[in-house]
Structure formats: structure tokens, C-alpha cells
PDB file of N, CA and C in Angstrom:
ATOM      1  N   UNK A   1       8.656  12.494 -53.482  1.00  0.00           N
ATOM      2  CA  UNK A   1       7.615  11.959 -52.637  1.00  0.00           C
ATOM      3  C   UNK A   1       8.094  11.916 -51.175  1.00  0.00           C
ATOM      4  N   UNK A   2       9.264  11.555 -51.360  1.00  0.00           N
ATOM      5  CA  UNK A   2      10.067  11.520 -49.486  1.00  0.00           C
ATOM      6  C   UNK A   2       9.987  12.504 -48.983  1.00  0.00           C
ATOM      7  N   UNK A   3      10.145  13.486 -49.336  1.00  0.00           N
ATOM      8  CA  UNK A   3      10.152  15.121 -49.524  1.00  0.00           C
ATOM      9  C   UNK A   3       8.865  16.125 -49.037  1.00  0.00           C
ATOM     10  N   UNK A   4       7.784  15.609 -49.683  1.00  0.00           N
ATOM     11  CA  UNK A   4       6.007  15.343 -49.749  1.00  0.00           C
ATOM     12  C   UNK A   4       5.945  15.027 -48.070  1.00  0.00           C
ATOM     13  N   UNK A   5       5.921  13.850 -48.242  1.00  0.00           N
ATOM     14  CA  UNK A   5       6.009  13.028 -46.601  1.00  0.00           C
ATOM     15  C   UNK A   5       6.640  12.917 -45.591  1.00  0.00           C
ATOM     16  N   UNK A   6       7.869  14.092 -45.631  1.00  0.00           N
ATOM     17  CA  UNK A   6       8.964  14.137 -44.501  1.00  0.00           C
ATOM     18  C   UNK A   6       9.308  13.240 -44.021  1.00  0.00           C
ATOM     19  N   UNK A   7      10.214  12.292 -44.856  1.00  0.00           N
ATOM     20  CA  UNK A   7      10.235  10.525 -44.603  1.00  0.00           C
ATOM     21  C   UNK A   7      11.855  10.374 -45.122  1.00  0.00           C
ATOM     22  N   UNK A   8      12.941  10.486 -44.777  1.00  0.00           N
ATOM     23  CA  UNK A   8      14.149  10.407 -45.381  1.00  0.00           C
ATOM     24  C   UNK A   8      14.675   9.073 -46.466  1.00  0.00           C
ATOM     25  N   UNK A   9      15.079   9.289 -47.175  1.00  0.00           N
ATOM     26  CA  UNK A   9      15.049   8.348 -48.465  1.00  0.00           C
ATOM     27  C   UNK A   9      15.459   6.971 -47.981  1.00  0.00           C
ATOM     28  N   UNK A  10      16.457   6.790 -46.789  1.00  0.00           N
ATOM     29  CA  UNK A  10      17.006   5.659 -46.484  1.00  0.00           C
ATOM     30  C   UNK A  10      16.064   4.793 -46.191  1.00  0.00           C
ATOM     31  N   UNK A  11      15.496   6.114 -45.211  1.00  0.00           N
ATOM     32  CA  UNK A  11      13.863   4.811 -44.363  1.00  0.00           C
ATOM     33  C   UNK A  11      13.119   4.615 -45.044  1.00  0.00           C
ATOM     34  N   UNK A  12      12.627   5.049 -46.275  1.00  0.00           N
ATOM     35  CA  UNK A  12      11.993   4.762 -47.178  1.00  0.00           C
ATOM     36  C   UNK A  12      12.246   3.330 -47.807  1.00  0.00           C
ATOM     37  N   UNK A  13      13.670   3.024 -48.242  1.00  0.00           N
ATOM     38  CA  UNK A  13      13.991   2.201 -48.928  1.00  0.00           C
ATOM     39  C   UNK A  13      14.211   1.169 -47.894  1.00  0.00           C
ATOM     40  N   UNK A  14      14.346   1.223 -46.182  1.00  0.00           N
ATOM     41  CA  UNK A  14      14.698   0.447 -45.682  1.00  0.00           C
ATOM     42  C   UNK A  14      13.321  -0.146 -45.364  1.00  0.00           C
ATOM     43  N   UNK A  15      11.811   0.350 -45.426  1.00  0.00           N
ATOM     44  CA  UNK A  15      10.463  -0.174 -45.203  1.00  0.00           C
ATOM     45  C   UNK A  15      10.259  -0.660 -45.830  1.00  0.00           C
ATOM     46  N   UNK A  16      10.556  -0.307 -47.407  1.00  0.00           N
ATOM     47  CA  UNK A  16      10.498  -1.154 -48.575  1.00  0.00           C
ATOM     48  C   UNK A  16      10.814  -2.267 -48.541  1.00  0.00           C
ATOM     49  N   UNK A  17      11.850  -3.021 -48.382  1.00  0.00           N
ATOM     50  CA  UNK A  17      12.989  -3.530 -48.587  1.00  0.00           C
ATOM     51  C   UNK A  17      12.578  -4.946 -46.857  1.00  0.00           C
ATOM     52  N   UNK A  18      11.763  -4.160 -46.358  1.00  0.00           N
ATOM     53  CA  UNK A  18      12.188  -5.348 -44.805  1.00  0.00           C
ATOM     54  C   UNK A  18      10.897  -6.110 -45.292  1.00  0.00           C
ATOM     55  N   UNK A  19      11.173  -6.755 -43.851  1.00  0.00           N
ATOM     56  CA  UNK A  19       9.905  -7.912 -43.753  1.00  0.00           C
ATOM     57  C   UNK A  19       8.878  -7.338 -43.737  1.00  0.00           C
ATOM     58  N   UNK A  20       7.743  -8.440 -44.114  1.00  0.00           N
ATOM     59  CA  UNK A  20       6.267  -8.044 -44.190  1.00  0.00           C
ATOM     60  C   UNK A  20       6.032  -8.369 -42.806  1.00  0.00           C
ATOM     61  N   UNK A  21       4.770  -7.133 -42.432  1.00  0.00           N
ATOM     62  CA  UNK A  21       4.386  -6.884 -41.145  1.00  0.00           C
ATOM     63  C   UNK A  21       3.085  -8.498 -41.206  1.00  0.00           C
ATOM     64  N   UNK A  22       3.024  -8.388 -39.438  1.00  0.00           N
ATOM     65  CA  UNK A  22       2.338 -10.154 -39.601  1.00  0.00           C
ATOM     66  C   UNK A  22       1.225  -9.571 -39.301  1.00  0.00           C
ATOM     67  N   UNK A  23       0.312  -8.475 -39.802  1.00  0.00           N
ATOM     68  CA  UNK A  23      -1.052  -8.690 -40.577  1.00  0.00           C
ATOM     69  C   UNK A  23      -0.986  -8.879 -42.112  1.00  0.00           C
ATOM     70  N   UNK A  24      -0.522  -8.673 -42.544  1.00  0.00           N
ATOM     71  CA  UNK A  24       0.050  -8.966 -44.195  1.00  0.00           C
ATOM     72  C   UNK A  24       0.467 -10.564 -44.314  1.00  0.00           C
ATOM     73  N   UNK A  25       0.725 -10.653 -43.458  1.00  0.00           N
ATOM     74  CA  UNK A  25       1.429 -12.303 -43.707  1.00  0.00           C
ATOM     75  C   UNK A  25      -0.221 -13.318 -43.189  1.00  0.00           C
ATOM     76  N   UNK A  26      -0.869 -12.871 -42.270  1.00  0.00           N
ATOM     77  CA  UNK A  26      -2.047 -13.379 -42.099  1.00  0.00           C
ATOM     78  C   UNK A  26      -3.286 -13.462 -42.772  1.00  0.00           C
ATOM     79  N   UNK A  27      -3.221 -11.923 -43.737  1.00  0.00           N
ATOM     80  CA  UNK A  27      -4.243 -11.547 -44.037  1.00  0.00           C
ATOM     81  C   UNK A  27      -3.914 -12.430 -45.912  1.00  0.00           C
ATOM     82  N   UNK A  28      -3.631 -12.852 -46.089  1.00  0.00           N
ATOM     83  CA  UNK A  28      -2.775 -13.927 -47.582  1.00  0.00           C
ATOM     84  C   UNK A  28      -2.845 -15.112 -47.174  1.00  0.00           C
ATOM     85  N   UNK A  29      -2.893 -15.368 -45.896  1.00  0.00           N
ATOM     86  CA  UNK A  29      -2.840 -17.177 -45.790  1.00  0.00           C
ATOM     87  C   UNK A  29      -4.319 -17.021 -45.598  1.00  0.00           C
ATOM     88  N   UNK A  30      -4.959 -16.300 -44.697  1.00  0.00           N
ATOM     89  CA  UNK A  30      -6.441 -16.009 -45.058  1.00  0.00           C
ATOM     90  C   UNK A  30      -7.017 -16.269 -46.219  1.00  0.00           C
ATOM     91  N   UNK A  31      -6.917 -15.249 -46.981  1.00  0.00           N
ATOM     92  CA  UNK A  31      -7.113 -15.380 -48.334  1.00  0.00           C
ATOM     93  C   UNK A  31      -7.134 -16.353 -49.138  1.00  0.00           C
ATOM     94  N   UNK A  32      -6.615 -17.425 -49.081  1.00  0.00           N
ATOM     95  CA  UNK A  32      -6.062 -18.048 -49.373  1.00  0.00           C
ATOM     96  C   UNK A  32      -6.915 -19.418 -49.383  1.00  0.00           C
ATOM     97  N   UNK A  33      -7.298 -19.102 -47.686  1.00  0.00           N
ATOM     98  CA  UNK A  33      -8.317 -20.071 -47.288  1.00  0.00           C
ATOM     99  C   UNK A  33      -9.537 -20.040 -47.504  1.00  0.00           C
ATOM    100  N   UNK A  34      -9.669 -18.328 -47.503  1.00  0.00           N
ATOM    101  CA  UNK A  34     -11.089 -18.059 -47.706  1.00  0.00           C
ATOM    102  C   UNK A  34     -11.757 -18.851 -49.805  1.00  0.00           C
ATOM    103  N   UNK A  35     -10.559 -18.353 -50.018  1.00  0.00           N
ATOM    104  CA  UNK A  35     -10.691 -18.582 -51.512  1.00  0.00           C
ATOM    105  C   UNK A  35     -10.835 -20.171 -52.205  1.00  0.00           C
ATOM    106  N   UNK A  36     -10.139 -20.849 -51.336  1.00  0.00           N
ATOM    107  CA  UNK A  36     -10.509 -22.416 -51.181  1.00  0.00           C
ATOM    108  C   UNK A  36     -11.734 -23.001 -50.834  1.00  0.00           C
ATOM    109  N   UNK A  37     -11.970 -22.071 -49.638  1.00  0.00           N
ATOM    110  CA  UNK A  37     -13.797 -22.736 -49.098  1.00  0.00           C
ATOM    111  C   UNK A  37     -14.521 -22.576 -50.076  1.00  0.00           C
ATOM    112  N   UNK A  38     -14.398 -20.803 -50.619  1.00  0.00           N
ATOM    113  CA  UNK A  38     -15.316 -20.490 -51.702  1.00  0.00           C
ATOM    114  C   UNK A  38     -15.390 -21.369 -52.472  1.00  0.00           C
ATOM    115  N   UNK A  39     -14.238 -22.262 -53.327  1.00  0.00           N
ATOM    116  CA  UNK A  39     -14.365 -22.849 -54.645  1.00  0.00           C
ATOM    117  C   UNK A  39     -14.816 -24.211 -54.200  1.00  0.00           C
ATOM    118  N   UNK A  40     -14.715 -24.425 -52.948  1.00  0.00           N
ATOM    119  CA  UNK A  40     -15.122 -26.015 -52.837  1.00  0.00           C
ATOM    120  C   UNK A  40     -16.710 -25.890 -52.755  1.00  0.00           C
ATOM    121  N   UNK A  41     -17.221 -25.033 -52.493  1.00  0.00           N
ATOM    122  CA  UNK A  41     -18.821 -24.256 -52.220  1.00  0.00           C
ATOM    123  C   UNK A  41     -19.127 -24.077 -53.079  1.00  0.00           C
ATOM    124  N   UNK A  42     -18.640 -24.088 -54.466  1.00  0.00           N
ATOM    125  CA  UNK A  42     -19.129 -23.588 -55.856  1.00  0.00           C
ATOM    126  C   UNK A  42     -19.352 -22.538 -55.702  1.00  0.00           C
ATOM    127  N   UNK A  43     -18.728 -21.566 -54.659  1.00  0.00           N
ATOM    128  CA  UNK A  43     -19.078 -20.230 -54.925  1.00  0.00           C
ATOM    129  C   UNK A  43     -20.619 -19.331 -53.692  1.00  0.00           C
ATOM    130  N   UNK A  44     -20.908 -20.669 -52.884  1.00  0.00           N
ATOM    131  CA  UNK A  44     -22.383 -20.260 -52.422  1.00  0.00           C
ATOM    132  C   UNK A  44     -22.010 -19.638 -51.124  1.00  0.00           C
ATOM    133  N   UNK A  45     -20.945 -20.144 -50.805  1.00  0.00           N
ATOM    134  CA  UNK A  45     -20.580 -19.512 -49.225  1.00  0.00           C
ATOM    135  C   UNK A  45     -20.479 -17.521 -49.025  1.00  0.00           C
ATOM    136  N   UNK A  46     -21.209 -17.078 -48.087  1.00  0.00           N
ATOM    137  CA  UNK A  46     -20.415 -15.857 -47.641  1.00  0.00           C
ATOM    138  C   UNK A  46     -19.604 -16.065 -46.878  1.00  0.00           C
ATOM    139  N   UNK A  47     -19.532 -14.887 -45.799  1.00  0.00           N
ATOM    140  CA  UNK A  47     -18.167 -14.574 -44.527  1.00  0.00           C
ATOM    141  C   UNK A  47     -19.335 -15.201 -43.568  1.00  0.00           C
ATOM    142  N   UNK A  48     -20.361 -15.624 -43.173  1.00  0.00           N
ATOM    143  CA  UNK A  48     -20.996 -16.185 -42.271  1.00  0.00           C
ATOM    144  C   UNK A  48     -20.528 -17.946 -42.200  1.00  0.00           C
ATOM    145  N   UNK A  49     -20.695 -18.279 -43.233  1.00  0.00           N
ATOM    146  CA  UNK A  49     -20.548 -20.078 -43.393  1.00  0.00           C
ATOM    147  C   UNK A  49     -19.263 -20.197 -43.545  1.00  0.00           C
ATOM    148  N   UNK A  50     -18.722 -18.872 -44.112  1.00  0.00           N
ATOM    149  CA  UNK A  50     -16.480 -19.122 -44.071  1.00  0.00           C
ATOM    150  C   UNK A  50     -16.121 -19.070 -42.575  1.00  0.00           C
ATOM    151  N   UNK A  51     -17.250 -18.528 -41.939  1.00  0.00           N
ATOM    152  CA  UNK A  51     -16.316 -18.018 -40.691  1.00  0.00           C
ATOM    153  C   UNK A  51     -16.655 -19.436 -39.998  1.00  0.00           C
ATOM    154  N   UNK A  52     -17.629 -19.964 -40.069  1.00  0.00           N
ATOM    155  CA  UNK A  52     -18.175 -21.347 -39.693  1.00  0.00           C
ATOM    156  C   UNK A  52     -16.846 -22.370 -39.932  1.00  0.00           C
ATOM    157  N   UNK A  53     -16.675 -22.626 -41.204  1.00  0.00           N
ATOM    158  CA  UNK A  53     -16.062 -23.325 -41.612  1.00  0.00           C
ATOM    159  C   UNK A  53     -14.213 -23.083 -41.706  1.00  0.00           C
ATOM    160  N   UNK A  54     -14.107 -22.102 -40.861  1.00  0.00           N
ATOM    161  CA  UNK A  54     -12.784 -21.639 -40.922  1.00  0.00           C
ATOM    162  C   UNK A  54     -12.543 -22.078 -39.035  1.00  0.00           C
ATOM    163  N   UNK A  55     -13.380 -22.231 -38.510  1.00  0.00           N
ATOM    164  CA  UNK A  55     -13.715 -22.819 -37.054  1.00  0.00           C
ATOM    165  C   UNK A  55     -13.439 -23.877 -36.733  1.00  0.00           C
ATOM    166  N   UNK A  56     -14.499 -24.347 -37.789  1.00  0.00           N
ATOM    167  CA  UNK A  56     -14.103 -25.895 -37.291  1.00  0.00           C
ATOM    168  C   UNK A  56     -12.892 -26.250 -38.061  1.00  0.00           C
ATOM    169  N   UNK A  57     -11.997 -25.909 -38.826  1.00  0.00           N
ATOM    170  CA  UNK A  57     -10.503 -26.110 -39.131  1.00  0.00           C
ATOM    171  C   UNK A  57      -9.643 -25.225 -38.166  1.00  0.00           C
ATOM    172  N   UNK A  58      -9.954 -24.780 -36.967  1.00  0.00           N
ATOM    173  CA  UNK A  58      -9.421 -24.350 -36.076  1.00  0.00           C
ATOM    174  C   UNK A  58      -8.558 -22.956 -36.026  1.00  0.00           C
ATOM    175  N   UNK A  59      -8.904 -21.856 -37.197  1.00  0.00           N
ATOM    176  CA  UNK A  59      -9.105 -20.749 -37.386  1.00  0.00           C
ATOM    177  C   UNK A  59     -10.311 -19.697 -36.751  1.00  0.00           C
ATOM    178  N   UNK A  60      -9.626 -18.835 -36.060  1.00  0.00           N
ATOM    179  CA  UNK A  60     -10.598 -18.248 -35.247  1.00  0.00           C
ATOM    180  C   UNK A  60     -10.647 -16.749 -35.805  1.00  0.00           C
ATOM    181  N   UNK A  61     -11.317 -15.979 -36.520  1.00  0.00           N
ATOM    182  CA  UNK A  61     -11.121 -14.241 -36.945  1.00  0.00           C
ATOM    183  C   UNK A  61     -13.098 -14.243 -37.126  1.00  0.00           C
ATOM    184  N   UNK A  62     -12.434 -12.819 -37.188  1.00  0.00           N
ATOM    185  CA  UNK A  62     -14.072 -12.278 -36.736  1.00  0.00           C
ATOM    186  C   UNK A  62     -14.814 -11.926 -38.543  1.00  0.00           C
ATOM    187  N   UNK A  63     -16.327 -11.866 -38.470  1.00  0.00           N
ATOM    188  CA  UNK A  63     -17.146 -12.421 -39.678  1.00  0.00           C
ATOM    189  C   UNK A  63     -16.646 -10.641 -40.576  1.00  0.00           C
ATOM    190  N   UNK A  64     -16.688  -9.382 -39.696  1.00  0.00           N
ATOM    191  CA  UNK A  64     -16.068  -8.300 -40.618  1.00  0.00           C
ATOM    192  C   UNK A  64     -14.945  -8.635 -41.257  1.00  0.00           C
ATOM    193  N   UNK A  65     -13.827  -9.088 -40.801  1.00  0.00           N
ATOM    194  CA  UNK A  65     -12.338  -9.412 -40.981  1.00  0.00           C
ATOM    195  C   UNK A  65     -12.569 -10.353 -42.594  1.00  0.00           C
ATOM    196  N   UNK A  66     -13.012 -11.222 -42.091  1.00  0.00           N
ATOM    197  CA  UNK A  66     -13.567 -12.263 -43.793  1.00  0.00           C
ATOM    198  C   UNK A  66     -14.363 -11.113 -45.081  1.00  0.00           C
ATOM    199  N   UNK A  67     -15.457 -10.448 -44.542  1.00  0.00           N
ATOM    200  CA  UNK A  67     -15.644 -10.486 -45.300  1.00  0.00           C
ATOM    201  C   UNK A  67     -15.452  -8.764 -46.260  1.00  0.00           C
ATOM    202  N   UNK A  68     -14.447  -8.637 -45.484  1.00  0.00           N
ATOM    203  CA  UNK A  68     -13.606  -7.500 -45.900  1.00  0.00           C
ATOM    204  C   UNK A  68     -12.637  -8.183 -46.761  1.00  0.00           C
ATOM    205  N   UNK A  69     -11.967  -9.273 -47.027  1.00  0.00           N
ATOM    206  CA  UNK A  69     -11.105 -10.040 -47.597  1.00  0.00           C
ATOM    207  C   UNK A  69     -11.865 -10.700 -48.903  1.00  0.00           C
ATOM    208  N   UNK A  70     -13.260 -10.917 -48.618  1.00  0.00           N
ATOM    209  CA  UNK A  70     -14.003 -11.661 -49.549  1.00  0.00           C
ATOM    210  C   UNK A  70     -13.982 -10.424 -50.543  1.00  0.00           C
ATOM    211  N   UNK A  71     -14.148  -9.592 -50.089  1.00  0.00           N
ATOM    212  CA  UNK A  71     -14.786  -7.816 -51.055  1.00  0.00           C
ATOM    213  C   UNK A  71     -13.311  -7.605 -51.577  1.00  0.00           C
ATOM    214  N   UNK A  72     -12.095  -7.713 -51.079  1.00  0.00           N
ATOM    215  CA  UNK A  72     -10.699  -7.204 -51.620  1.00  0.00           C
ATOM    216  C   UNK A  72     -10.561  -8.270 -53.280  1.00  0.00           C
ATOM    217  N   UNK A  73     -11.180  -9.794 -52.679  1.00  0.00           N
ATOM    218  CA  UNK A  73     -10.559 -10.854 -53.740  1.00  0.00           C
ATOM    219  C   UNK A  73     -11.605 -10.737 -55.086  1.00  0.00           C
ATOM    220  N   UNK A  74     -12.917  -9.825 -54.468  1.00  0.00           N
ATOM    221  CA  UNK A  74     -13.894  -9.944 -55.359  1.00  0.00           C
ATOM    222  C   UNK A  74     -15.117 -11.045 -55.476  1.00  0.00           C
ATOM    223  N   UNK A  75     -15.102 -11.750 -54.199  1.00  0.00           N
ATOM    224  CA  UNK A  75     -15.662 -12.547 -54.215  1.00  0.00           C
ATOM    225  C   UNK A  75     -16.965 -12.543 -53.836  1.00  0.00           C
ATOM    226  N   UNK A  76     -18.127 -13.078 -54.020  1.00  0.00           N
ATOM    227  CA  UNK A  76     -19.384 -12.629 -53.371  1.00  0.00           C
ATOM    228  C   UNK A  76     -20.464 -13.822 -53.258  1.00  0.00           C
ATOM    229  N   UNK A  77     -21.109 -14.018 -51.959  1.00  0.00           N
ATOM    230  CA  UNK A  77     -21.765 -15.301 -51.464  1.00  0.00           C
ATOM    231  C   UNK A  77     -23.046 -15.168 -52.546  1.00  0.00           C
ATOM    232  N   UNK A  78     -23.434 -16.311 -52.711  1.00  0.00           N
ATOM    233  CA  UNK A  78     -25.395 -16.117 -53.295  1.00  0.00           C
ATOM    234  C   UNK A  78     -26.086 -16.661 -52.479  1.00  0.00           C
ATOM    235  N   UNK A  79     -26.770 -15.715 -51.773  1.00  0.00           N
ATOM    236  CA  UNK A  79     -27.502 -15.954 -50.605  1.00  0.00           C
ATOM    237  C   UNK A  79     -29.020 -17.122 -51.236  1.00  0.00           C
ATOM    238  N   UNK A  80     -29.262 -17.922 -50.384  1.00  0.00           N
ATOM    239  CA  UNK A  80     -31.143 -18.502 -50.816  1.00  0.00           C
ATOM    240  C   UNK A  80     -31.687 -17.596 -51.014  1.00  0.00           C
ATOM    241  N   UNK A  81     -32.754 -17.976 -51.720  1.00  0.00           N
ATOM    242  CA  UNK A  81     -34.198 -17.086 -51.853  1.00  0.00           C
ATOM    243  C   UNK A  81     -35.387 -17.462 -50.724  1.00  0.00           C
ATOM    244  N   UNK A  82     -35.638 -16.577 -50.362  1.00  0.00           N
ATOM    245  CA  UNK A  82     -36.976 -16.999 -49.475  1.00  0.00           C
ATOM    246  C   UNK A  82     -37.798 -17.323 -50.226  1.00  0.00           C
ATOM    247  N   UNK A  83     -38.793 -18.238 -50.097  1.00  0.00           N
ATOM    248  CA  UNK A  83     -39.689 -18.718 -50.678  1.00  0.00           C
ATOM    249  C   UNK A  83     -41.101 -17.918 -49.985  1.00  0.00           C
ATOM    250  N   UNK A  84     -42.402 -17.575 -50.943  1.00  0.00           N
ATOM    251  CA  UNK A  84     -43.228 -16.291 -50.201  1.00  0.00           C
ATOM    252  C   UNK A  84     -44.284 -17.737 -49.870  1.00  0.00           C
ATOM    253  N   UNK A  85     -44.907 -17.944 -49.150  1.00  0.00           N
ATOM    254  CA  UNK A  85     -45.773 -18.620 -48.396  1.00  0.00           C
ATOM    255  C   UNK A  85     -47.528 -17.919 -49.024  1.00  0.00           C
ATOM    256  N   UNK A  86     -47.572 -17.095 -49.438  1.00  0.00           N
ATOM    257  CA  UNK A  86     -48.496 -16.613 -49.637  1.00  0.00           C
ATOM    258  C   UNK A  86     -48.899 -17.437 -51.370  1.00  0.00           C
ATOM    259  N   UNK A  87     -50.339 -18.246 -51.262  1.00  0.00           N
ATOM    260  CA  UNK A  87     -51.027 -18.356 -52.189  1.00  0.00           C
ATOM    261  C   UNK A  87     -51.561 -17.674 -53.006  1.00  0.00           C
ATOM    262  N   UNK A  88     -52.068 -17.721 -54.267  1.00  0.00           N
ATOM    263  CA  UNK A  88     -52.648 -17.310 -55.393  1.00  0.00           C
ATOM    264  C   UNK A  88     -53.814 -17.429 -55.205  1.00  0.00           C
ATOM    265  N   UNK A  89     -54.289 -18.945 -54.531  1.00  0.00           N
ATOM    266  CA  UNK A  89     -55.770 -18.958 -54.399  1.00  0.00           C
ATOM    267  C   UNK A  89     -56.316 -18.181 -53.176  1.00  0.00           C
ATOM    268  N   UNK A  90     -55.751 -18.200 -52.117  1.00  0.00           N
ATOM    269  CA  UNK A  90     -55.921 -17.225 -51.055  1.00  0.00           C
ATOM    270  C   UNK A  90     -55.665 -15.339 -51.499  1.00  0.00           C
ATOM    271  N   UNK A  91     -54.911 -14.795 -52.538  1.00  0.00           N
ATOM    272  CA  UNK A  91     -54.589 -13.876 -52.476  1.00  0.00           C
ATOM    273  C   UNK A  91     -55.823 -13.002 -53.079  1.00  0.00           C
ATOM    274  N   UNK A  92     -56.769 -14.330 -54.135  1.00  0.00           N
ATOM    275  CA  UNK A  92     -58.023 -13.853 -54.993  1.00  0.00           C
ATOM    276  C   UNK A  92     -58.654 -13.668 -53.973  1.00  0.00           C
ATOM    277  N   UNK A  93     -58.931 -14.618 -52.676  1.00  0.00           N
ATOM    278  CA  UNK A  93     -60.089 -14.444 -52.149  1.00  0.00           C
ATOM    279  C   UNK A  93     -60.234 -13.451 -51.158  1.00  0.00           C
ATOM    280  N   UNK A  94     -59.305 -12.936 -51.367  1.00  0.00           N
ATOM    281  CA  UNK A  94     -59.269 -11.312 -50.299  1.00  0.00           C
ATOM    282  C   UNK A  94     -60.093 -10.255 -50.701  1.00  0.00           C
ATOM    283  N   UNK A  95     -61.205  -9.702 -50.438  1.00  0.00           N
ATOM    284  CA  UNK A  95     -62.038  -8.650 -50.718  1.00  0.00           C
ATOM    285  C   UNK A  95     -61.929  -7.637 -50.084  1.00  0.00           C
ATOM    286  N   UNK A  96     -62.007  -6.391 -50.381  1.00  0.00           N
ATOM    287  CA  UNK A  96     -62.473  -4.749 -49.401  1.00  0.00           C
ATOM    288  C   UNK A  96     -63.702  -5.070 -49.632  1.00  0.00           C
ATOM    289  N   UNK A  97     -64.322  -4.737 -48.137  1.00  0.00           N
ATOM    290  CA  UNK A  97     -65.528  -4.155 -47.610  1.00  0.00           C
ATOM    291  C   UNK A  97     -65.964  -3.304 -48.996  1.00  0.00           C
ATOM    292  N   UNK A  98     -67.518  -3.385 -49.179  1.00  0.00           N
ATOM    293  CA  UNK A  98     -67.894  -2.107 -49.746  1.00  0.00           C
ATOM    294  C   UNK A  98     -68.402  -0.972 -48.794  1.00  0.00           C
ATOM    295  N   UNK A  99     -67.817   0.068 -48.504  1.00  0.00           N
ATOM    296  CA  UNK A  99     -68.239   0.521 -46.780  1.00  0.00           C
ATOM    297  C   UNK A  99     -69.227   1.865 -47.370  1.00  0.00           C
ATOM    298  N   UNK A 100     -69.352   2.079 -48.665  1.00  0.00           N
ATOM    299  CA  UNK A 100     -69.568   3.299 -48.980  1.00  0.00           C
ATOM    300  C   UNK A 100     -70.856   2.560 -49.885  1.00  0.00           C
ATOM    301  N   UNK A 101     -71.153   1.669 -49.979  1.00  0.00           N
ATOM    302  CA  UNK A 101     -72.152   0.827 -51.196  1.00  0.00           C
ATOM    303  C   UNK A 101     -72.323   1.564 -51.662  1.00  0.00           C
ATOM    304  N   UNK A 102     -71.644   1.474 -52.875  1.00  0.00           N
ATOM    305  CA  UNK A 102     -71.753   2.392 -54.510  1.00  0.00           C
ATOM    306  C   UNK A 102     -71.453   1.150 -55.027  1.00  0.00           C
ATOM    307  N   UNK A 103     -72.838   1.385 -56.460  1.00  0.00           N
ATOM    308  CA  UNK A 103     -72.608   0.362 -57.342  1.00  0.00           C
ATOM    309  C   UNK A 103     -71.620   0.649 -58.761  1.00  0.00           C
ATOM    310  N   UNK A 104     -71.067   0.269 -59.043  1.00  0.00           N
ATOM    311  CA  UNK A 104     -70.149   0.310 -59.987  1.00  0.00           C
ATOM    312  C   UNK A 104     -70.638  -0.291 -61.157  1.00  0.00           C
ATOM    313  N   UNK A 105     -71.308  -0.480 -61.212  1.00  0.00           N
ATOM    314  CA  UNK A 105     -72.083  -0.890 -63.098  1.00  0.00           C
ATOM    315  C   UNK A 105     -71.686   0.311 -63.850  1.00  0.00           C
ATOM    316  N   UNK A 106     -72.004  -0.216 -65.486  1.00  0.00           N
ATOM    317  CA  UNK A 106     -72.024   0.884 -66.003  1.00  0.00           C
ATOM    318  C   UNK A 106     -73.331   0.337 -66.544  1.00  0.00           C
ATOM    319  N   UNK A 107     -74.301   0.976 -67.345  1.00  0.00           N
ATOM    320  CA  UNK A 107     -75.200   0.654 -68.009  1.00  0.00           C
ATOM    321  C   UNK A 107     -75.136   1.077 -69.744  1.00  0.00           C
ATOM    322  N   UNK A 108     -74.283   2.191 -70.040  1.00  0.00           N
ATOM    323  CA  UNK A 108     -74.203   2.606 -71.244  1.00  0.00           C
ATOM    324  C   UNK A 108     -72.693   3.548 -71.631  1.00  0.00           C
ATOM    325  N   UNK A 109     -72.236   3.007 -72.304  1.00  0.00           N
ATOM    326  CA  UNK A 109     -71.029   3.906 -72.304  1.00  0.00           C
ATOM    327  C   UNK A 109     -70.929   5.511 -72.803  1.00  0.00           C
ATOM    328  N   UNK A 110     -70.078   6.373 -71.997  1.00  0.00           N
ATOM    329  CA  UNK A 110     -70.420   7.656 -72.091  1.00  0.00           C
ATOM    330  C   UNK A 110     -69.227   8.328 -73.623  1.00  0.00           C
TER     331      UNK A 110
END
């Protein structure tokens, strides 16, 4: 594979082997947090109300950043339902024009 990637075996083992880079170290304490809000939310929060609530605990990252982390852990908000405003009794009383007056009876079946 070193070979593949023109990457000499030492440096290989020496990238391996070092410290974790500090988006890796951020992106886990993230996680971490994000995964806490979620469970205290029963689960209802997205990356909009995490990013809210990651604010006012004085965490500042942007709403892609979350919810690119939410999608890695598997996690997923349940948004409300809109409720439709539109009645049943209003929806009967809607008529078309007859613009063509044709009667539609039948008188005898064919």
C-alpha cells in the first residue's frame, strides 16, 4: 500500500503512531455533546436547536458542521407536523361553476 501511495513505510508508521490532529480531537468532544443534547431531547432535536443549545453552553460551530456529525452518529431530528388549517366543512362547500350548463342526469341506464 506504501508503495500504491508513494508514502515511505517509516512515515507511514510515524502518522499512525502520532497525535491526533485537533479536528479529530474536536470533532469527538462534539459528538459527544451533540449526542447528550439529543438524549436529553428524547431524541426531537436536529442541528438547528443543537446548534441553539450548544450556544448558549458557550460552544460556537456552524449548523452544517453538527449536522454532518448528527448523520456520521446516525442520529436524526423528528421534525413537528404542520397542522393543515383547511376544513372539511369548508372544503364541501367549494363548487365549479357550471360554465358549459350540461345536465348530468341520467334518466335510464344504457
Amino acid at each position: 500500500m506504501c508503495n500504491l501511495l508513494n508514502v515511505s513505510r517509516s512515515g507511514y508508521y510515524a502518522w499512525k503512531s502520532g497525535p491526533e490532529c485537533q479536528r479529530k480531537q474536536t470533532d469527538r468532544m462534539l459528538s459527544s455533546l451533540i449526542e447528550q443534547i439529543y438524549e436529553q431531547n428524547k431524541g426531537i432535536y436536529g442541528a438547528v436547536k443543537i446548534r441553539e443549545e450548544l450556544r448558549e453552553r458557550g460552544h460556537h460551530f456552524g449548523r452544517h458542521k453538527i449536522a454532518k456529525l448528527l448523520r456520521i452518529s446516525g442520529l436524526k431530528g423528528c421534525p413537528q407536523r404542520r397542522y393543515n388549517q383547511v376544513k372539511s366543512s369548508q372544503f364541501f362547500r367549494l363548487k365549479a361553476n357550471n360554465l358549459l350548463d350540461q345536465h348530468f342526469t341520467v334518466e335510464e341506464p344504457n
